[in-house]
PDB file of N, CA and C in Angstrom:
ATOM      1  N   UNK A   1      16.557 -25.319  88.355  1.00  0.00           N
ATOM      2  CA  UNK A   1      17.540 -26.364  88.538  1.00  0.00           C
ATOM      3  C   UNK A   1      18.178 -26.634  87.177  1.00  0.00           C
ATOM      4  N   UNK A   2      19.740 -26.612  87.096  1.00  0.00           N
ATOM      5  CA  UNK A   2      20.262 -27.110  86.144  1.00  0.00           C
ATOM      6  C   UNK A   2      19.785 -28.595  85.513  1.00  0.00           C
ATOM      7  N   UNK A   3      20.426 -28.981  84.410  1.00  0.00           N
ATOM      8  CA  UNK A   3      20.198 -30.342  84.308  1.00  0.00           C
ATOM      9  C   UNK A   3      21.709 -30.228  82.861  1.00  0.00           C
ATOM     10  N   UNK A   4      21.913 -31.717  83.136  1.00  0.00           N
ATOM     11  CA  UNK A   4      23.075 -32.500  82.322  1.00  0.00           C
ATOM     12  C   UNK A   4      22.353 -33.621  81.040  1.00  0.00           C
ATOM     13  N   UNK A   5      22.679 -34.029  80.320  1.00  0.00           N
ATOM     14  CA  UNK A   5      22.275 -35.260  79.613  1.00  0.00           C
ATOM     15  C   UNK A   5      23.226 -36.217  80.085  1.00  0.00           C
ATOM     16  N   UNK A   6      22.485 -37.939  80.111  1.00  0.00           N
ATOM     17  CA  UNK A   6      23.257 -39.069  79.946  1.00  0.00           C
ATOM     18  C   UNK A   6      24.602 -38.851  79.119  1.00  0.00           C
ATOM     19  N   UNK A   7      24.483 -38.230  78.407  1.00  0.00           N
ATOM     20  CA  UNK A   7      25.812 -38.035  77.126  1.00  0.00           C
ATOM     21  C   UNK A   7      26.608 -37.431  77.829  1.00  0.00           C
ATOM     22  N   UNK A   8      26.223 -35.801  78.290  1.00  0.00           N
ATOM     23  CA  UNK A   8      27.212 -35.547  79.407  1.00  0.00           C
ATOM     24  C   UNK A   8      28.425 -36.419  80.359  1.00  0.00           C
ATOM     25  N   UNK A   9      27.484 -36.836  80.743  1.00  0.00           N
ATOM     26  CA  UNK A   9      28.668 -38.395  81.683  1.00  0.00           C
ATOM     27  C   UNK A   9      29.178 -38.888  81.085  1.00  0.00           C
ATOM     28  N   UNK A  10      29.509 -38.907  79.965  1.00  0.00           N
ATOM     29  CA  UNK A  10      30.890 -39.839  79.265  1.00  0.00           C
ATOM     30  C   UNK A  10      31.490 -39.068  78.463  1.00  0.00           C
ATOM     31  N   UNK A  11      31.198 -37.754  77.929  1.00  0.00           N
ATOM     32  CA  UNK A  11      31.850 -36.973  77.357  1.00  0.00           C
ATOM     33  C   UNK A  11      32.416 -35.661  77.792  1.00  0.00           C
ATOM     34  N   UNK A  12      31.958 -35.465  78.872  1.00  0.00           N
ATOM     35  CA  UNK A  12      32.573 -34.320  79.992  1.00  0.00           C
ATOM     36  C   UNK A  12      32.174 -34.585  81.640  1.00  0.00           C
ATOM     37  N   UNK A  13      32.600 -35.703  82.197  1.00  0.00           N
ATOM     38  CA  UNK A  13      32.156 -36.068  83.282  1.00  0.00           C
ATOM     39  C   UNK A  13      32.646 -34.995  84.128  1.00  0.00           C
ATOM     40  N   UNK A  14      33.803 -33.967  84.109  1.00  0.00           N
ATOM     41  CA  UNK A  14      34.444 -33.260  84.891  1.00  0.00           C
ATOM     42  C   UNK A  14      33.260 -31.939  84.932  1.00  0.00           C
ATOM     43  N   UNK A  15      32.656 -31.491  83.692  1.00  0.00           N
ATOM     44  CA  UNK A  15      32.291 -30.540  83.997  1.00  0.00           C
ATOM     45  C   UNK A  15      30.800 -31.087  84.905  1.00  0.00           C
ATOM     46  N   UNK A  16      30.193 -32.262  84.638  1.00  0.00           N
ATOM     47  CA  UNK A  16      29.009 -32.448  85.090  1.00  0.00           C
ATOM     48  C   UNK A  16      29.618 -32.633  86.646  1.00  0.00           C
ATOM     49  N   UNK A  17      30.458 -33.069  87.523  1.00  0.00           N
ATOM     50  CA  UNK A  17      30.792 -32.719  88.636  1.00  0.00           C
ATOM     51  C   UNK A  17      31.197 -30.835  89.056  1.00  0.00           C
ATOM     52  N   UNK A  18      31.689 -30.235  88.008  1.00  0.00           N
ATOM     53  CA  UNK A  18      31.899 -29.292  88.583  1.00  0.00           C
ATOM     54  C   UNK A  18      29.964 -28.268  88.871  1.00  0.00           C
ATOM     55  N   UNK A  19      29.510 -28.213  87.862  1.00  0.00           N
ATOM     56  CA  UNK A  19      28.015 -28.281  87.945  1.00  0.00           C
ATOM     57  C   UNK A  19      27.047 -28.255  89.089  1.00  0.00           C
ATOM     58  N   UNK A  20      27.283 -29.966  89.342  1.00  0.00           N
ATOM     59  CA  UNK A  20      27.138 -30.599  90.561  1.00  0.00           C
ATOM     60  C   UNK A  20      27.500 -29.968  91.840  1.00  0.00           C
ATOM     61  N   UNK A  21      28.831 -29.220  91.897  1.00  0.00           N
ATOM     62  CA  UNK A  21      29.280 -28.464  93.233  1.00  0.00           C
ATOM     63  C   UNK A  21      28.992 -27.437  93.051  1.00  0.00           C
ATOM     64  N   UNK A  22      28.447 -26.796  91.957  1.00  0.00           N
ATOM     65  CA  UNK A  22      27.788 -25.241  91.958  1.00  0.00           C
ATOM     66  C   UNK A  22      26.676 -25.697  92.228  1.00  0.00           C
ATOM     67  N   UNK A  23      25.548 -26.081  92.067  1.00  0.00           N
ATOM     68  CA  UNK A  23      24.324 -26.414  91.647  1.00  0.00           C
ATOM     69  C   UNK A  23      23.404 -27.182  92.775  1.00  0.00           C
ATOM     70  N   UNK A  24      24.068 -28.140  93.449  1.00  0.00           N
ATOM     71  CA  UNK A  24      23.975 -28.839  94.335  1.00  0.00           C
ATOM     72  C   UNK A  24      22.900 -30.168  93.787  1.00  0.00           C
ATOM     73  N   UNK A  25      22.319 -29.707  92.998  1.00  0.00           N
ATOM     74  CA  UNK A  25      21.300 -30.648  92.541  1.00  0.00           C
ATOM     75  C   UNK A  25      21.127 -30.653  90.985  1.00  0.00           C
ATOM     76  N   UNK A  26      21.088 -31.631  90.380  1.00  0.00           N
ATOM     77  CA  UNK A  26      20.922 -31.515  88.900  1.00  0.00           C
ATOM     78  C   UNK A  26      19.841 -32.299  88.445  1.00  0.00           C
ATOM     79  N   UNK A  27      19.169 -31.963  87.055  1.00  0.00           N
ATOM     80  CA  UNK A  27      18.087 -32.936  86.424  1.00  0.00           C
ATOM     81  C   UNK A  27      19.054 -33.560  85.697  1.00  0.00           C
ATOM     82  N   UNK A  28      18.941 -34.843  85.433  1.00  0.00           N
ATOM     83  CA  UNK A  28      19.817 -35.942  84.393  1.00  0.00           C
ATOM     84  C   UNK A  28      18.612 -35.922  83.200  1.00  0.00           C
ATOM     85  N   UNK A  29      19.077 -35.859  82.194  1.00  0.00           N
ATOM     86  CA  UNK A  29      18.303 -36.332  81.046  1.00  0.00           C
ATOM     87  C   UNK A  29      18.415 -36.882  79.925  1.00  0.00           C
ATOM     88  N   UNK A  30      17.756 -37.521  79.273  1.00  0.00           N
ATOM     89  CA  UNK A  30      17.817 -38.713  78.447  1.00  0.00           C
ATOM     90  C   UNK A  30      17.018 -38.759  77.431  1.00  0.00           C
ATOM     91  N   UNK A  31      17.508 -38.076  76.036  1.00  0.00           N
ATOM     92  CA  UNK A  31      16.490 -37.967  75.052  1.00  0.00           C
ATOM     93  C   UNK A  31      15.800 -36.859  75.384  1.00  0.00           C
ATOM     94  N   UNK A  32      16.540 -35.910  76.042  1.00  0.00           N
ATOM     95  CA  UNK A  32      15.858 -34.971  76.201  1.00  0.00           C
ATOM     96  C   UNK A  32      15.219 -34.312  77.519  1.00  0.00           C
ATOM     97  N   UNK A  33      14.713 -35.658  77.963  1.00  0.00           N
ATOM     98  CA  UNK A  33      13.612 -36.258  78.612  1.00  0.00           C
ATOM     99  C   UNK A  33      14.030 -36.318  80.473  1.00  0.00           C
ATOM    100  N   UNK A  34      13.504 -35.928  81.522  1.00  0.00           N
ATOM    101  CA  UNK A  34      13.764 -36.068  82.891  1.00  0.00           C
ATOM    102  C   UNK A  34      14.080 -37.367  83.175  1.00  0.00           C
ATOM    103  N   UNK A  35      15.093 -37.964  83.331  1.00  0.00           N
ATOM    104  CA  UNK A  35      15.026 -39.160  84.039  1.00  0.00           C
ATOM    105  C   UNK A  35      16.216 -39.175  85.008  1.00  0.00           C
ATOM    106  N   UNK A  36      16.630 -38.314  85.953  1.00  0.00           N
ATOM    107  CA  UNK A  36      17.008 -39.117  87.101  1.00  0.00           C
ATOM    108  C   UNK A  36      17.616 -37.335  88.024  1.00  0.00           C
ATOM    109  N   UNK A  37      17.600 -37.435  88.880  1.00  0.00           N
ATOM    110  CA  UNK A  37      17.923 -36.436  89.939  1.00  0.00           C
ATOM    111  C   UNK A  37      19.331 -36.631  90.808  1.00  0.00           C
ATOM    112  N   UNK A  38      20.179 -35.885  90.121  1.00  0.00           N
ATOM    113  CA  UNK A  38      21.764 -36.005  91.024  1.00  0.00           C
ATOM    114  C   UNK A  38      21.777 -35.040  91.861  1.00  0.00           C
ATOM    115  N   UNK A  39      22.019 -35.469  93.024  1.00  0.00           N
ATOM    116  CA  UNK A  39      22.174 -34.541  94.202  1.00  0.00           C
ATOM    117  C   UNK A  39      23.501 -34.823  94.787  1.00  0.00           C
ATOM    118  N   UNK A  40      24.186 -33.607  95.442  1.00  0.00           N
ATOM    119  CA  UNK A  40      25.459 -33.669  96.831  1.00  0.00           C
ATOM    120  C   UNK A  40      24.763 -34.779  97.657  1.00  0.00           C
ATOM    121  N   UNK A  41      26.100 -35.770  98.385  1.00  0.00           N
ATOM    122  CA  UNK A  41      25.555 -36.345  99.374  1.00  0.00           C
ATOM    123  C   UNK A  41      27.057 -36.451 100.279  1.00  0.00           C
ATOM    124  N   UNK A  42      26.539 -36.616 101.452  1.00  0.00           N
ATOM    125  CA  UNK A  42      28.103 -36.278 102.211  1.00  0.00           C
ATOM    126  C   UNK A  42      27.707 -37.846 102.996  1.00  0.00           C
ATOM    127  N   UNK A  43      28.689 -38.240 103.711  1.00  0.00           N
ATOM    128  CA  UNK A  43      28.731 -39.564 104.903  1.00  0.00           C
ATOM    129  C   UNK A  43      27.857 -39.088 105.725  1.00  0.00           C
ATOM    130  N   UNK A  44      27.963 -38.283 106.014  1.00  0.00           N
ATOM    131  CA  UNK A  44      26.943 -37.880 107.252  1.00  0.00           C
ATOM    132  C   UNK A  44      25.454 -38.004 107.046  1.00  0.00           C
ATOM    133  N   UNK A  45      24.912 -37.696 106.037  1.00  0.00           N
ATOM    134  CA  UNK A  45      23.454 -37.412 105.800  1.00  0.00           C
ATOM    135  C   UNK A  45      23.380 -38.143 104.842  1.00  0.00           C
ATOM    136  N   UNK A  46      23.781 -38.747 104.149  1.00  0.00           N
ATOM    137  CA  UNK A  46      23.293 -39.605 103.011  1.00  0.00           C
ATOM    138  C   UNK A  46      22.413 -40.306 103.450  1.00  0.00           C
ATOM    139  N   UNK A  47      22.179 -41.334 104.731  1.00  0.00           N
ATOM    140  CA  UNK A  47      21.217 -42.384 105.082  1.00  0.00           C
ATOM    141  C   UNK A  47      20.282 -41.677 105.050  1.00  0.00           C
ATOM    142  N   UNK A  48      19.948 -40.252 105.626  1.00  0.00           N
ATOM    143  CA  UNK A  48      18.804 -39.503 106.014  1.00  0.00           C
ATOM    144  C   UNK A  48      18.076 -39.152 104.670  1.00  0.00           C
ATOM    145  N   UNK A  49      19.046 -38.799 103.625  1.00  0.00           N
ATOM    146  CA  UNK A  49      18.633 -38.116 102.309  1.00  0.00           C
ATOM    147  C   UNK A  49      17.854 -39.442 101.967  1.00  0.00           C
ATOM    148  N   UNK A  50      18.492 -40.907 102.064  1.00  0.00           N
ATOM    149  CA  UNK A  50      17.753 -41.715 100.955  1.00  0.00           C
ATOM    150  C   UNK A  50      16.483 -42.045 101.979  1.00  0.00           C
ATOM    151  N   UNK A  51      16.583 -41.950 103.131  1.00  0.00           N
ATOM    152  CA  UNK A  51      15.302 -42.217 103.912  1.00  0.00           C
ATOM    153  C   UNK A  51      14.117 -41.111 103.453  1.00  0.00           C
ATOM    154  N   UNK A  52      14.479 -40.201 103.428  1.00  0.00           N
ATOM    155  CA  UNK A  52      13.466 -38.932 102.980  1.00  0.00           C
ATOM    156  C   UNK A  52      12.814 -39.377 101.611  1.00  0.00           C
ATOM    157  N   UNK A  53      13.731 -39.859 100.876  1.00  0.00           N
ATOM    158  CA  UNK A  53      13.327 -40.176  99.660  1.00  0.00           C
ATOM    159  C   UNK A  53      12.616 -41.186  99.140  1.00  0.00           C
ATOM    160  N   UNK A  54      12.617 -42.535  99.964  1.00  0.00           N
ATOM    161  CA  UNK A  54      11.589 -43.816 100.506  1.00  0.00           C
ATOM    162  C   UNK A  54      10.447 -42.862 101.401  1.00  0.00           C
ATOM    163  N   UNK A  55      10.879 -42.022 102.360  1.00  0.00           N
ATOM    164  CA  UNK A  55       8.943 -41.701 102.861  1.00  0.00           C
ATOM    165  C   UNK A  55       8.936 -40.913 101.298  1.00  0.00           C
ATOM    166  N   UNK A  56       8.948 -40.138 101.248  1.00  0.00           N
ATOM    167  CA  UNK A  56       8.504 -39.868  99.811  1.00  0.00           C
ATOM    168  C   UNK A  56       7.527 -40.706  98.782  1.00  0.00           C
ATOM    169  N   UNK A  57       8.062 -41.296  98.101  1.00  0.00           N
ATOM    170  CA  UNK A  57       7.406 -42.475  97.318  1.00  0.00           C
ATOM    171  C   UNK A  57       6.499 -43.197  98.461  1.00  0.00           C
ATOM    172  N   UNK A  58       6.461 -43.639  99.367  1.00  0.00           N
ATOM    173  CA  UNK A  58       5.484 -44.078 100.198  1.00  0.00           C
ATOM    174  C   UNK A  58       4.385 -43.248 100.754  1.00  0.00           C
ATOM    175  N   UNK A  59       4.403 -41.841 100.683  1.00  0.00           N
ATOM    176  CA  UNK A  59       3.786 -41.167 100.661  1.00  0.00           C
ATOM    177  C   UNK A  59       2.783 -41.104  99.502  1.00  0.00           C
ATOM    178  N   UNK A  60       3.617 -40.715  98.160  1.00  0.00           N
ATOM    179  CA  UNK A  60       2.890 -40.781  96.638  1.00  0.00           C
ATOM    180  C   UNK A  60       1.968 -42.298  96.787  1.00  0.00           C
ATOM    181  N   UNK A  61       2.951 -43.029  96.865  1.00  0.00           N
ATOM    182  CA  UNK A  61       1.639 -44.370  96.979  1.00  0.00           C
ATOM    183  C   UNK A  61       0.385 -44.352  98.107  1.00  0.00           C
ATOM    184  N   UNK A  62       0.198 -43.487  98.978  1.00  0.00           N
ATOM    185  CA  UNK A  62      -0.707 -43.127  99.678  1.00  0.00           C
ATOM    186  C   UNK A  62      -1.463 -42.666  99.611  1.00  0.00           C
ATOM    187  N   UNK A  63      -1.012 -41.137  99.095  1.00  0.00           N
ATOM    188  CA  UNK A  63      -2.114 -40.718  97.852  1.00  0.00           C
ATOM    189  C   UNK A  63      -2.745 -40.933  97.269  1.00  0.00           C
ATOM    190  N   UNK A  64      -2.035 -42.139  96.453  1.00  0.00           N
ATOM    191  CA  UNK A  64      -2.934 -42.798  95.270  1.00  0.00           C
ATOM    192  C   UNK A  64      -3.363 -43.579  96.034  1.00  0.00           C
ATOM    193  N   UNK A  65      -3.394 -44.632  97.216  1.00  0.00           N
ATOM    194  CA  UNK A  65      -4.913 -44.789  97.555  1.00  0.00           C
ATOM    195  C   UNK A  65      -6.153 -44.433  97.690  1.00  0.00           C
ATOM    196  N   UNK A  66      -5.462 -42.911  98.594  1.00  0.00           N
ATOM    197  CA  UNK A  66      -6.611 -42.488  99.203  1.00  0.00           C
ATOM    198  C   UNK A  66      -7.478 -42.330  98.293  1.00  0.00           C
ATOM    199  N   UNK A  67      -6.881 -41.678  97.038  1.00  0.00           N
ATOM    200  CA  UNK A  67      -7.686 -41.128  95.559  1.00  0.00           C
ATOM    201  C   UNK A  67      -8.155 -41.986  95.416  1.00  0.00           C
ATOM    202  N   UNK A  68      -7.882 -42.705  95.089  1.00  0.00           N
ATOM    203  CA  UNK A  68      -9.025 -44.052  94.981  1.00  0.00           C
ATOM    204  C   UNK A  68      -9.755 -44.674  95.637  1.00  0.00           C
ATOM    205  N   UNK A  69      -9.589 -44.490  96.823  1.00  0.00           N
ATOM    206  CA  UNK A  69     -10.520 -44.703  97.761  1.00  0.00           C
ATOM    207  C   UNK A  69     -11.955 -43.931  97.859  1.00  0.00           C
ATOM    208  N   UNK A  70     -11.365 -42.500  97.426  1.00  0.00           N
ATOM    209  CA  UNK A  70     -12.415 -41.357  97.411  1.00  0.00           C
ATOM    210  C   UNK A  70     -13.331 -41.909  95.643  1.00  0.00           C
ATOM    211  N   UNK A  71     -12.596 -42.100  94.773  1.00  0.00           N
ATOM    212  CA  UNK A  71     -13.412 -42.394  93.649  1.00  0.00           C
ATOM    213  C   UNK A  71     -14.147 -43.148  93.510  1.00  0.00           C
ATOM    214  N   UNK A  72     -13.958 -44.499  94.401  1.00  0.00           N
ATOM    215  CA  UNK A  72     -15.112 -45.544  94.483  1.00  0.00           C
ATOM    216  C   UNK A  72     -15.931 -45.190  95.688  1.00  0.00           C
ATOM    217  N   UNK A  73     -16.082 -43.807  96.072  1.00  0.00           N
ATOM    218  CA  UNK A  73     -17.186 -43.590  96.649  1.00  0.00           C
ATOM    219  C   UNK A  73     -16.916 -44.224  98.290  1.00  0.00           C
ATOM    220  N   UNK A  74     -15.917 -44.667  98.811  1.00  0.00           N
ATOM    221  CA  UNK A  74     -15.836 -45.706  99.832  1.00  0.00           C
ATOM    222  C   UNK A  74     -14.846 -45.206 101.102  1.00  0.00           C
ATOM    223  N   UNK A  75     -15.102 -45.295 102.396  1.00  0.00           N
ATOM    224  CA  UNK A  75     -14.046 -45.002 103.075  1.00  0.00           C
ATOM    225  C   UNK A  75     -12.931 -46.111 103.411  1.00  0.00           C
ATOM    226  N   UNK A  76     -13.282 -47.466 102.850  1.00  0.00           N
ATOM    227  CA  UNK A  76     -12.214 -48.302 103.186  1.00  0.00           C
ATOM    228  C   UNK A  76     -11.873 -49.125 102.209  1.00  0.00           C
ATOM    229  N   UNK A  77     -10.647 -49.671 101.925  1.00  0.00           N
ATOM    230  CA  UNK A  77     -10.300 -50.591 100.766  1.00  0.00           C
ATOM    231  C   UNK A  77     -10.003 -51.793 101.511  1.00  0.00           C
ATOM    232  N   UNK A  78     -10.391 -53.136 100.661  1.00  0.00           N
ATOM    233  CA  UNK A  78      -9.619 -54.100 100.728  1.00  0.00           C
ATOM    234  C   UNK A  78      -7.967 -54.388 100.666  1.00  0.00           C
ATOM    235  N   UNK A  79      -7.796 -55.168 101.156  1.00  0.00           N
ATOM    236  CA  UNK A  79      -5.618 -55.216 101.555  1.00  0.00           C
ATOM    237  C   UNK A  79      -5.913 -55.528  99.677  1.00  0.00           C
ATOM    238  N   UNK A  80      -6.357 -56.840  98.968  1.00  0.00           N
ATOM    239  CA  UNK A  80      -6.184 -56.466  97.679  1.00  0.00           C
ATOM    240  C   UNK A  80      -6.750 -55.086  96.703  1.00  0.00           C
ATOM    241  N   UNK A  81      -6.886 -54.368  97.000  1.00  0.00           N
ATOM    242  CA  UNK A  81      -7.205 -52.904  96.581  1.00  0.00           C
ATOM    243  C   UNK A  81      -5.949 -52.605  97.095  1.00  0.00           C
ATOM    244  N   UNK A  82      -5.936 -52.250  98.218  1.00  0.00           N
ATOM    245  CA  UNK A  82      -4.666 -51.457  98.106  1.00  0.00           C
ATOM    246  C   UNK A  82      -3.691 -51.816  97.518  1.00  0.00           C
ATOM    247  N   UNK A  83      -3.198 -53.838  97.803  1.00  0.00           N
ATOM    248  CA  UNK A  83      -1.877 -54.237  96.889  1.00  0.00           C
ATOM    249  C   UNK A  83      -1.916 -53.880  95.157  1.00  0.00           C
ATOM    250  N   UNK A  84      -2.999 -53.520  94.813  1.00  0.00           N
ATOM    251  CA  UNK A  84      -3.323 -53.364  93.434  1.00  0.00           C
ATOM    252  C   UNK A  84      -2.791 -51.823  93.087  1.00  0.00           C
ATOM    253  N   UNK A  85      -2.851 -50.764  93.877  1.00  0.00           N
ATOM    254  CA  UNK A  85      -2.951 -50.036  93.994  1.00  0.00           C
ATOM    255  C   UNK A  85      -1.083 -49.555  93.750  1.00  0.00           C
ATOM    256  N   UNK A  86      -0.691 -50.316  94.849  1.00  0.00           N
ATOM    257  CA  UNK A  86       1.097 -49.945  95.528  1.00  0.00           C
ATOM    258  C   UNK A  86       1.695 -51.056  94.064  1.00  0.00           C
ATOM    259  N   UNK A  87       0.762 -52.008  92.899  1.00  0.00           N
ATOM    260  CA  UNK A  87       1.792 -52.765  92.016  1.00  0.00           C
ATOM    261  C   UNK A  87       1.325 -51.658  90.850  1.00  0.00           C
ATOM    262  N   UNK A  88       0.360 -50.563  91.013  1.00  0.00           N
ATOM    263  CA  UNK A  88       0.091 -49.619  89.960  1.00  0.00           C
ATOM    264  C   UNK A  88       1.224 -48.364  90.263  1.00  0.00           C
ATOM    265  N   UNK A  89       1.404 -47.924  91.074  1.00  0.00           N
ATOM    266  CA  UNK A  89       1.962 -46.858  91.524  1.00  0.00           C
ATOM    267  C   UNK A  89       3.785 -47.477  91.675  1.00  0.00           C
ATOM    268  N   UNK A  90       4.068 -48.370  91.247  1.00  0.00           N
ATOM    269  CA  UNK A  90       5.475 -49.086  91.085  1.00  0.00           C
ATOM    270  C   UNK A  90       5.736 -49.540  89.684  1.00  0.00           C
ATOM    271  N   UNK A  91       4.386 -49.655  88.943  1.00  0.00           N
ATOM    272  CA  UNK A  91       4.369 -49.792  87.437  1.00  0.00           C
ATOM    273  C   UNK A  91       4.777 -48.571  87.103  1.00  0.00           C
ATOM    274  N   UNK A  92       3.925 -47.390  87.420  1.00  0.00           N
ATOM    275  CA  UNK A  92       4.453 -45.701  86.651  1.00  0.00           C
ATOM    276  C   UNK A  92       5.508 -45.449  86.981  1.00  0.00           C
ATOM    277  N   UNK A  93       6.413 -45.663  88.311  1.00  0.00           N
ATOM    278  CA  UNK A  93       7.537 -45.485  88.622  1.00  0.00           C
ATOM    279  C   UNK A  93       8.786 -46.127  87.993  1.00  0.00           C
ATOM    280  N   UNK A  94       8.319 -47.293  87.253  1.00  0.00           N
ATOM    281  CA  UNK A  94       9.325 -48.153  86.355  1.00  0.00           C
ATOM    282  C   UNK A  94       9.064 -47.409  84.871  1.00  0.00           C
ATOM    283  N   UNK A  95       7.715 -47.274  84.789  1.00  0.00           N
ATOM    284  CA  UNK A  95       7.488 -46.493  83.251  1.00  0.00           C
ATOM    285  C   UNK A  95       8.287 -45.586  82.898  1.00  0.00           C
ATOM    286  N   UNK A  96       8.362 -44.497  83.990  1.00  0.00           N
ATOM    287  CA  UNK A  96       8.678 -43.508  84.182  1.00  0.00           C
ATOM    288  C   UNK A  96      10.006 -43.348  84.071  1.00  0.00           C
ATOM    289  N   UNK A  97      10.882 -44.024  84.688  1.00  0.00           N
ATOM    290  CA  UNK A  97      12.518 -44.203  84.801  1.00  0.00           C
ATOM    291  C   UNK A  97      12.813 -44.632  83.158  1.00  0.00           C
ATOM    292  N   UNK A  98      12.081 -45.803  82.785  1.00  0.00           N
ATOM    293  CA  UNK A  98      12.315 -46.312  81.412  1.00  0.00           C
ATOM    294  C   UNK A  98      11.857 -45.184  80.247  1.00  0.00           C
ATOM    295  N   UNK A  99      11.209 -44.248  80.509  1.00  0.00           N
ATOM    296  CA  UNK A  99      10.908 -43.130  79.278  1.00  0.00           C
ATOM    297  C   UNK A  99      11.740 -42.309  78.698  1.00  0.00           C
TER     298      UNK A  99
END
């Protein structure tokens, strides 16, 4: 997958669209660094794309229960375990964007 820098977008926004229509998908980056995923989106499928992309992350936060569920040895968590769990897995996701 290609990728553009933040800088890109204000200093050649034309070519980072033309890119974009070759490419279909781009890494954005920042300092170097991965921070954000540009994709084609048309009227038609856009709702579907960002829905895919919410189960997604709700998925990852699932994961990281279960993992933790399995590490404390336990087949069931408390609702505060898990809320602890979904404000950890929304912390790395803010970390993450901010890096």
């Amino acid at each position: 997958m290609d990728s553009v820098s933040v800088r890109d977008f204000h200093t050649q926004p034309g070519e980072v669209w033309e890119k974009l229509v070759q490419y279909h998908k781009l890494v954005v980056t920042r300092n170097g660094k991965p921070f954000a995923i540009l994709t084609e989106a048309s009227p038609t499928v856009v709702d579907r794309d960002l829905q895919a992309r919410r189960d997604l992350r709700f998925g990852r936060a699932l994961d990281a229960i279960r993992s933790r569920t399995r590490e404390q040895g336990s087949d069931k968590m408390t609702l505060d375990e898990i809320n602890a769990v979904i404000r950890e897995v929304r912390e790395e996701r803010r970390h993450e964007a901010g890096a």
